[in-house]
N, C-alpha and C. Protein backbone atom coordinates (compact mmCIF):
# COMPACT_ATOMS: atom_id res chain seq x y z
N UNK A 1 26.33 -38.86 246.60
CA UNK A 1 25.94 -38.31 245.31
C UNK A 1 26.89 -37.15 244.98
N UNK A 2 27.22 -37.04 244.41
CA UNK A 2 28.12 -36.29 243.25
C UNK A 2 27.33 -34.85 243.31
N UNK A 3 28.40 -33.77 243.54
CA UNK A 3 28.13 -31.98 243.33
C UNK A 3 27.15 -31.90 241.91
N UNK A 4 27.46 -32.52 241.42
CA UNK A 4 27.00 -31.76 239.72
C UNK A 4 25.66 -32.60 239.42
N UNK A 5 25.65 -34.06 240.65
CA UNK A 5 24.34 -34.84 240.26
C UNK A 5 23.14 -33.90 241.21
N UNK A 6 24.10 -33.30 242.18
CA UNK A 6 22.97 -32.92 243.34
C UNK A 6 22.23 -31.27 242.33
N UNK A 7 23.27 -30.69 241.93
CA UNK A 7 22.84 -29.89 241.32
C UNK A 7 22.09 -29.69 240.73
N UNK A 8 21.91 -30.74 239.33
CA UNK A 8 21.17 -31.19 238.54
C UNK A 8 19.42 -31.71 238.54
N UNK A 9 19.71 -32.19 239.90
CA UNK A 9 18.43 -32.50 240.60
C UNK A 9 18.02 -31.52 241.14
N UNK A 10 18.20 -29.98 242.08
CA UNK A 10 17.85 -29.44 242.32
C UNK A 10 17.49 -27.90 241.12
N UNK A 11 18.17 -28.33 239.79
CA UNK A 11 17.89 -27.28 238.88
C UNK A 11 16.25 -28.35 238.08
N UNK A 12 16.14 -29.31 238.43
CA UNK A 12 14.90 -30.30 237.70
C UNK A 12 13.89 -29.87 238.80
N UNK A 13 14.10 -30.22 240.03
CA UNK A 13 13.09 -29.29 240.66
C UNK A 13 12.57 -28.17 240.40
N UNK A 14 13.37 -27.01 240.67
CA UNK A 14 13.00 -25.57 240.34
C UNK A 14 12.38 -25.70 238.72
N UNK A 15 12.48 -26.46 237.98
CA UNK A 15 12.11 -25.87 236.79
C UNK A 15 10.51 -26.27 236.73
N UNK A 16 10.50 -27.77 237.19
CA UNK A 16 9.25 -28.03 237.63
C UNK A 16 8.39 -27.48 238.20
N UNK A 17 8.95 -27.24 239.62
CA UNK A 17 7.86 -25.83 240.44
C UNK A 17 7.73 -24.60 239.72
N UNK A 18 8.49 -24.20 238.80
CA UNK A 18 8.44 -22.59 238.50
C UNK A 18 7.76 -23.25 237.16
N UNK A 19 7.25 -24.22 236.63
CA UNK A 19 6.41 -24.64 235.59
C UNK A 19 7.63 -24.35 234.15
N UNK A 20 9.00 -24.50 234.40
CA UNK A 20 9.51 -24.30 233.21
C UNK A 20 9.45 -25.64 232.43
N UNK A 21 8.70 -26.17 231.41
CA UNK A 21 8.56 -27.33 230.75
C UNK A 21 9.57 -27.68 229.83
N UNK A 22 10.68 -26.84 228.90
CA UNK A 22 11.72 -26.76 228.46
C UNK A 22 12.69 -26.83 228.67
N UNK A 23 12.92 -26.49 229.94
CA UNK A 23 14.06 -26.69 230.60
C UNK A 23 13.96 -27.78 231.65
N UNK A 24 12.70 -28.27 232.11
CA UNK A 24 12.90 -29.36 232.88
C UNK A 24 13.07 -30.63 231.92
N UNK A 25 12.31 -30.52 230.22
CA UNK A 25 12.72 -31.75 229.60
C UNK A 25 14.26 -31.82 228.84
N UNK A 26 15.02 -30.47 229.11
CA UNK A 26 16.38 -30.18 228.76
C UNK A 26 17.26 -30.86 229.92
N UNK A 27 16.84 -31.14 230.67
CA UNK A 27 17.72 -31.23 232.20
C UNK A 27 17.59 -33.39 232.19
N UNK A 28 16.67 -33.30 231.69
CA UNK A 28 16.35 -35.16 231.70
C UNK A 28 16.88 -35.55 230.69
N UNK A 29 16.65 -34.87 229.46
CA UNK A 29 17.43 -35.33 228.39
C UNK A 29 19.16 -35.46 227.79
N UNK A 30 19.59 -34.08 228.86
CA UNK A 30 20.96 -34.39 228.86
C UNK A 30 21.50 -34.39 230.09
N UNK A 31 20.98 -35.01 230.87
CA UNK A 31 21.98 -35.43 232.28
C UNK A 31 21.22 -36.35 232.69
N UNK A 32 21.93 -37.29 233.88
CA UNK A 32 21.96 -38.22 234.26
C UNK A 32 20.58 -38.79 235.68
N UNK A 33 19.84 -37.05 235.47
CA UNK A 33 18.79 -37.08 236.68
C UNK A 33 17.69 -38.21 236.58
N UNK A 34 17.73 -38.93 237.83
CA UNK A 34 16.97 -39.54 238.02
C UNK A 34 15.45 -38.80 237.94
N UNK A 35 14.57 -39.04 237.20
CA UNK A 35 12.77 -38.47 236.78
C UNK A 35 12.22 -39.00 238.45
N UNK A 36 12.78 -39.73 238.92
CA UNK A 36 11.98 -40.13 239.93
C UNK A 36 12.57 -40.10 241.23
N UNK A 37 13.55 -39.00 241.36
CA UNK A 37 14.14 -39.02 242.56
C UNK A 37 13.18 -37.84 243.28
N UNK A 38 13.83 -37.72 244.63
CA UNK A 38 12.71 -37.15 245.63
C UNK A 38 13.28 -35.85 246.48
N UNK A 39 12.62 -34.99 246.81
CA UNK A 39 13.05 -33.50 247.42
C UNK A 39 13.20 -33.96 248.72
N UNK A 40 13.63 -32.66 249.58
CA UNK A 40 13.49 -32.82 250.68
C UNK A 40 12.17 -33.10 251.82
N UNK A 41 11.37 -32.94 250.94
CA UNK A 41 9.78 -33.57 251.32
C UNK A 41 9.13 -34.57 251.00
N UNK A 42 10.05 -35.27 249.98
CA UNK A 42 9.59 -36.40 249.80
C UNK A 42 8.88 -36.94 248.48
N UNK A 43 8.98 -35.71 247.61
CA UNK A 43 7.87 -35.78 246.82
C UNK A 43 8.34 -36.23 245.20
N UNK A 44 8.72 -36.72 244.72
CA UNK A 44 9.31 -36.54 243.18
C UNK A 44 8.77 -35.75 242.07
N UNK A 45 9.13 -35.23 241.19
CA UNK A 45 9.04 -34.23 240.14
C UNK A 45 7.61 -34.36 239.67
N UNK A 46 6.95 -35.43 239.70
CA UNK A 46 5.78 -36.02 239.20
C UNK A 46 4.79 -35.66 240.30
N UNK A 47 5.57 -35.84 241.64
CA UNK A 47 4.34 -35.17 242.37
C UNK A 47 4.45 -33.62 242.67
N UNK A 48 5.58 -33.07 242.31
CA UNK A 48 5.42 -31.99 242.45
C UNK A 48 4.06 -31.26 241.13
N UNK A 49 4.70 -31.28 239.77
CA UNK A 49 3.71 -31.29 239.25
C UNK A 49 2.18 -31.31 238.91
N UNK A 50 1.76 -32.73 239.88
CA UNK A 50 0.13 -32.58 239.84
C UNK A 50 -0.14 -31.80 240.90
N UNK A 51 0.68 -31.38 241.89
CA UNK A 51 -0.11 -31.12 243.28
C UNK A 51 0.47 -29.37 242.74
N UNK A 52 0.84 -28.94 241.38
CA UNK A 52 0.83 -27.86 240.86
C UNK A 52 -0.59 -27.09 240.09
N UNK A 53 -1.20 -28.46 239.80
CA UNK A 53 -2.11 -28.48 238.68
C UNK A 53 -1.75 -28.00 237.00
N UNK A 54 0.33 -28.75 237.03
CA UNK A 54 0.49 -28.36 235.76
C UNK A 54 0.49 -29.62 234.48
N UNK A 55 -0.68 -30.27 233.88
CA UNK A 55 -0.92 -30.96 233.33
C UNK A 55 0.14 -31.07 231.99
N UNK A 56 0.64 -30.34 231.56
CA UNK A 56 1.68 -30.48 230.61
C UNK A 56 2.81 -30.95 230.92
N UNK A 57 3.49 -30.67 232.29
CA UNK A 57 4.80 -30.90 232.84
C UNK A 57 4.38 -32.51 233.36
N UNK A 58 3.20 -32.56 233.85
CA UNK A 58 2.73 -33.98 234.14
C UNK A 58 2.66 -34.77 233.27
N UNK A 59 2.60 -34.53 231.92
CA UNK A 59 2.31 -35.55 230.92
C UNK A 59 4.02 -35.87 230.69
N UNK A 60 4.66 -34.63 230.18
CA UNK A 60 6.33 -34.60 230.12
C UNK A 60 6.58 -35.90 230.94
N UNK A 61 6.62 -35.67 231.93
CA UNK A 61 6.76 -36.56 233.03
C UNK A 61 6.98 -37.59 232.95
N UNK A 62 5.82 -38.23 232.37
CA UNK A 62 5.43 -39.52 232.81
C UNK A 62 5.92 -40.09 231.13
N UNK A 63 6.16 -39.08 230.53
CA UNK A 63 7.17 -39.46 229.16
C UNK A 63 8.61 -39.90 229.28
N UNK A 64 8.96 -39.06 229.96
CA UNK A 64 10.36 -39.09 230.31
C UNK A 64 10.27 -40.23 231.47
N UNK A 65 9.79 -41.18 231.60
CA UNK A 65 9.49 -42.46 232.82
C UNK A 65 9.29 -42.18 233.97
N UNK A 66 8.69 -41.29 234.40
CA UNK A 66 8.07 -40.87 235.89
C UNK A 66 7.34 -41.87 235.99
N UNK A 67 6.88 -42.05 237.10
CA UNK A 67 6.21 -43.20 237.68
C UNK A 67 5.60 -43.07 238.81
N UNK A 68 4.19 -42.98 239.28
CA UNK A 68 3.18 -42.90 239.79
C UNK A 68 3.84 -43.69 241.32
N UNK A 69 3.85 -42.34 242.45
CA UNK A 69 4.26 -43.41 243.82
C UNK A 69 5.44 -43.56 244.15
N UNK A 70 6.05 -43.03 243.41
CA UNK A 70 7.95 -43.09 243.11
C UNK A 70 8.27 -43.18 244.72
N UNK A 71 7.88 -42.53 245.50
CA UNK A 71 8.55 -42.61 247.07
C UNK A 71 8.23 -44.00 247.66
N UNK A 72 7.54 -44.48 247.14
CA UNK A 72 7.03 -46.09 247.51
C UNK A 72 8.55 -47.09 247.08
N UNK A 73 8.65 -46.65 245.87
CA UNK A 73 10.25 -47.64 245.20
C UNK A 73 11.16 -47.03 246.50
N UNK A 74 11.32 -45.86 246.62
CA UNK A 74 12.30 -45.23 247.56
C UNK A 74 12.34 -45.71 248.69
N UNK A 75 11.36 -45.89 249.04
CA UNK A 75 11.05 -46.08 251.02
C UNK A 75 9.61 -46.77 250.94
N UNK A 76 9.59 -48.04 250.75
CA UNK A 76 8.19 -48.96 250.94
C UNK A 76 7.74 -48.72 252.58
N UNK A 77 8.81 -48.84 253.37
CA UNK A 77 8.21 -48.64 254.53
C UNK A 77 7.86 -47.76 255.58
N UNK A 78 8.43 -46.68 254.94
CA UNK A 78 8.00 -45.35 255.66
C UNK A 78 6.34 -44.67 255.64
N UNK A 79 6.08 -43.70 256.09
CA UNK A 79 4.51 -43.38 255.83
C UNK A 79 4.39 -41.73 255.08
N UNK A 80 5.18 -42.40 253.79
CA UNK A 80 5.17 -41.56 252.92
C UNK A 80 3.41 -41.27 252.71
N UNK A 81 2.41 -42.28 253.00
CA UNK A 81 0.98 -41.70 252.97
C UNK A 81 0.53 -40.50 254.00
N UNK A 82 1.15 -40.89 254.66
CA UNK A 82 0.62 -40.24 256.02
C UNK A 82 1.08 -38.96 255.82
N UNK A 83 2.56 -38.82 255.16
CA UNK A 83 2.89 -37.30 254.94
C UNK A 83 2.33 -36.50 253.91
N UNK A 84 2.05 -37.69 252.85
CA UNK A 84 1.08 -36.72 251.82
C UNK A 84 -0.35 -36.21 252.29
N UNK A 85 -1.04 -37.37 252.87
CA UNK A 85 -2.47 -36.63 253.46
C UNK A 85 -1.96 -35.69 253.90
N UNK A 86 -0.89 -35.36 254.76
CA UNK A 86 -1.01 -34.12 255.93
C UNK A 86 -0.76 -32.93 254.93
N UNK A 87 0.33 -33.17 254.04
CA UNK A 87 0.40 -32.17 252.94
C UNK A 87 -0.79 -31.54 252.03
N UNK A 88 -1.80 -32.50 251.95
CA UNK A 88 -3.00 -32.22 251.60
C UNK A 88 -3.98 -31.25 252.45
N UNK A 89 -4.07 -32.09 253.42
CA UNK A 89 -4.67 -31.23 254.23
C UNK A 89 -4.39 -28.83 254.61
N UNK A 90 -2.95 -29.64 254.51
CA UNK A 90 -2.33 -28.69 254.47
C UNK A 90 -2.62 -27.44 253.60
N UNK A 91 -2.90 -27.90 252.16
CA UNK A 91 -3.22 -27.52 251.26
C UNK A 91 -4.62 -26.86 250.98
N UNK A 92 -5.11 -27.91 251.67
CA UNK A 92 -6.89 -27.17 251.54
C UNK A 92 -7.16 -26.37 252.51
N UNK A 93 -6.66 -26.60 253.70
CA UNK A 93 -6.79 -25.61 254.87
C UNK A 93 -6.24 -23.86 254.20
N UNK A 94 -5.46 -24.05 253.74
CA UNK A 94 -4.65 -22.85 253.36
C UNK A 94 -5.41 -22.47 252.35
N UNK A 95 -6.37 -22.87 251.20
CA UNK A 95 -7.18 -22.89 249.69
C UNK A 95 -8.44 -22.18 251.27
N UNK A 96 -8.71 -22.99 251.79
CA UNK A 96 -10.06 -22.13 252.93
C UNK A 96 -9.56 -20.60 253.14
N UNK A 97 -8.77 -21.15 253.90
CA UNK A 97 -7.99 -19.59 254.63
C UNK A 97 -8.03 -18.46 253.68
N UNK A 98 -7.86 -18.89 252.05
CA UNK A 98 -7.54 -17.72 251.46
C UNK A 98 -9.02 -17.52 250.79
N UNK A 99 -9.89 -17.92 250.95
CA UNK A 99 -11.24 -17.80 250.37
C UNK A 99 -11.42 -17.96 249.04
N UNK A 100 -10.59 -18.99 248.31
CA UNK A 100 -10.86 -19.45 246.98
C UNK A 100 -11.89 -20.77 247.13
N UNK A 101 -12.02 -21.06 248.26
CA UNK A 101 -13.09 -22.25 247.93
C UNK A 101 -14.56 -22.14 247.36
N UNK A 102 -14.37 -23.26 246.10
CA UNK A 102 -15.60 -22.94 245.24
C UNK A 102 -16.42 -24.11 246.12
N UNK A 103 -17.81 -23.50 247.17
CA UNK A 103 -18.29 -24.16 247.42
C UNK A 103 -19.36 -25.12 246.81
N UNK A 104 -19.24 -25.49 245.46
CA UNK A 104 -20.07 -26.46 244.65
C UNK A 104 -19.05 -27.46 244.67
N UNK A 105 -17.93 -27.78 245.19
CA UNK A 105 -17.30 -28.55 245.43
C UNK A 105 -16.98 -29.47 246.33
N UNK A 106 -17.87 -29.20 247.34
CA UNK A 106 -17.86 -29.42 248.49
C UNK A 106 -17.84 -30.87 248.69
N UNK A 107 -18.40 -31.87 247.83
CA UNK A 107 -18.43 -32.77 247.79
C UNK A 107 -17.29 -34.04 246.99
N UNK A 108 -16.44 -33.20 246.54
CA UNK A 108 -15.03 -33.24 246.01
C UNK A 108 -14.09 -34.03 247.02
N UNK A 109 -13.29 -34.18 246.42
CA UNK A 109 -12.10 -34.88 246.99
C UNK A 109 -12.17 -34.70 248.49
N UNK A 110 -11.99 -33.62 248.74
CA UNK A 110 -12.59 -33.65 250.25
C UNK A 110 -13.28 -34.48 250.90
N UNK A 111 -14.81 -34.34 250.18
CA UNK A 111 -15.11 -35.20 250.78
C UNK A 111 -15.55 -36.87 250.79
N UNK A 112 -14.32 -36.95 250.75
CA UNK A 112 -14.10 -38.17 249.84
C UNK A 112 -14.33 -39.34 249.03
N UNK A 113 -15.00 -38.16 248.11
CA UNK A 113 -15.30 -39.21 246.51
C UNK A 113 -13.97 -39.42 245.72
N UNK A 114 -13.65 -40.13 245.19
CA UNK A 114 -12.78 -40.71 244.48
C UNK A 114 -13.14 -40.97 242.90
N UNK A 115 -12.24 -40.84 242.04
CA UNK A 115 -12.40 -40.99 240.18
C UNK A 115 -11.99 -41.96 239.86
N UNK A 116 -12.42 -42.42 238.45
CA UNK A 116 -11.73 -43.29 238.38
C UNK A 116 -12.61 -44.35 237.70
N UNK A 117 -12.23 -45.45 236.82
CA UNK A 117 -13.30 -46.36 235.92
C UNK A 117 -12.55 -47.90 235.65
N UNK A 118 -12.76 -48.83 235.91
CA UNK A 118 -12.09 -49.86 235.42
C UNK A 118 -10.90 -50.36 237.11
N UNK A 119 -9.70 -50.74 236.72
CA UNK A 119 -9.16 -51.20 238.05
C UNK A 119 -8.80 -50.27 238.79
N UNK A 120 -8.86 -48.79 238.12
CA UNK A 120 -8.81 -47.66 239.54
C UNK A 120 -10.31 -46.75 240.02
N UNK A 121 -11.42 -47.42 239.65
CA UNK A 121 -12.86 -47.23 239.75
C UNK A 121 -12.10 -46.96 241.32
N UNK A 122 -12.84 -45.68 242.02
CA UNK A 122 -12.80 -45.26 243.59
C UNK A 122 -11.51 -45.33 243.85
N UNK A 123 -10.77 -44.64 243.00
CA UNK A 123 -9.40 -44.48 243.66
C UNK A 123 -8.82 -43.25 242.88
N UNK A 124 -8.33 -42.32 243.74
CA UNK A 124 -7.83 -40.92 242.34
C UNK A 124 -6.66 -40.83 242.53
N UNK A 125 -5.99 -41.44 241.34
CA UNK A 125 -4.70 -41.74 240.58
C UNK A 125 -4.00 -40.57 239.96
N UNK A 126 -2.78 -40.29 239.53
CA UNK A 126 -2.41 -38.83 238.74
C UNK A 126 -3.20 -39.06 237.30
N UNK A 127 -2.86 -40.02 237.05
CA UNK A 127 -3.50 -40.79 235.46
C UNK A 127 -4.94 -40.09 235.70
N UNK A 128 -5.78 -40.33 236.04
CA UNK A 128 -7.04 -39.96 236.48
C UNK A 128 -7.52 -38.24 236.48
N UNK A 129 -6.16 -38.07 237.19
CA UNK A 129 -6.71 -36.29 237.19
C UNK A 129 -6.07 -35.84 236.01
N UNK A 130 -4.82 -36.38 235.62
CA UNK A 130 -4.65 -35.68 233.76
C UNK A 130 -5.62 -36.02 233.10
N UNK A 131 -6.06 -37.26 233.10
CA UNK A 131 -7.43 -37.53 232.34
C UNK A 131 -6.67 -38.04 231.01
N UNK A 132 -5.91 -39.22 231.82
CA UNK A 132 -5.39 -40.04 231.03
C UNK A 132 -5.94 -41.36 230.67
């Protein structure tokens, strides 16, 4: 990959994580970045996003052709699941640790109920949590 493609992808990241929505749909619209390429964790712009809880950059997203699973097209056979649960986990352990847990939730994703109506009834999709 090309200096100026790698670049490009790593200025679409940062804009994403730092929630810049203008400049990440400035960066897709005039360069050549793949919407669905993947960080060093694995994750593409789309998942960075929801696992932000930034519903605007998520909708962007999936405008600009993001696509739900993107590391699946990348690597079908790796256990890109296995790294997201752990990332999850990861996530809530650390949401405990810091004492933001709203315990009326308890019964939440955690513990694993799933959203969802029609062919993703019991399954929680990004579509699902934008509340698309």
């Amino acid at each position: 990959m090309a200096p100026i493609a790698i670049g490009h992808r790593l200025a679409l990241f940062s804009a994403v994580e730092h929630g810049h929505l203008e400049k990440a749909r400035t960066i897709l619209e005039s360069t050549d970045v793949d919407v669905n390429s993947l960080n060093s964790d694995g994750l593409s712009p789309l998942d960075v996003a929801v696992l932000s809880n930034n519903r605007s950059m998520t909708k962007m997203l999936l405008q600009q052709g993001a696509i739900e699973n993107a590391h699946s097209v990348h690597a079908a056979n790796s256990n890109m699941g296995l790294h997201l649960n752990n990332l999850l986990c990861d996530a809530e352990a650390t949401v405990h640790e810091l004492g933001n847990f709203d315990g009326s939730q308890a019964g939440g994703l955690a513990g694993g109920e799933r959203t969802g109506t029609g062919t993703n009834a019991g399954k929680t999709t990004f579509s699902n949590i934008i509340g698309k």
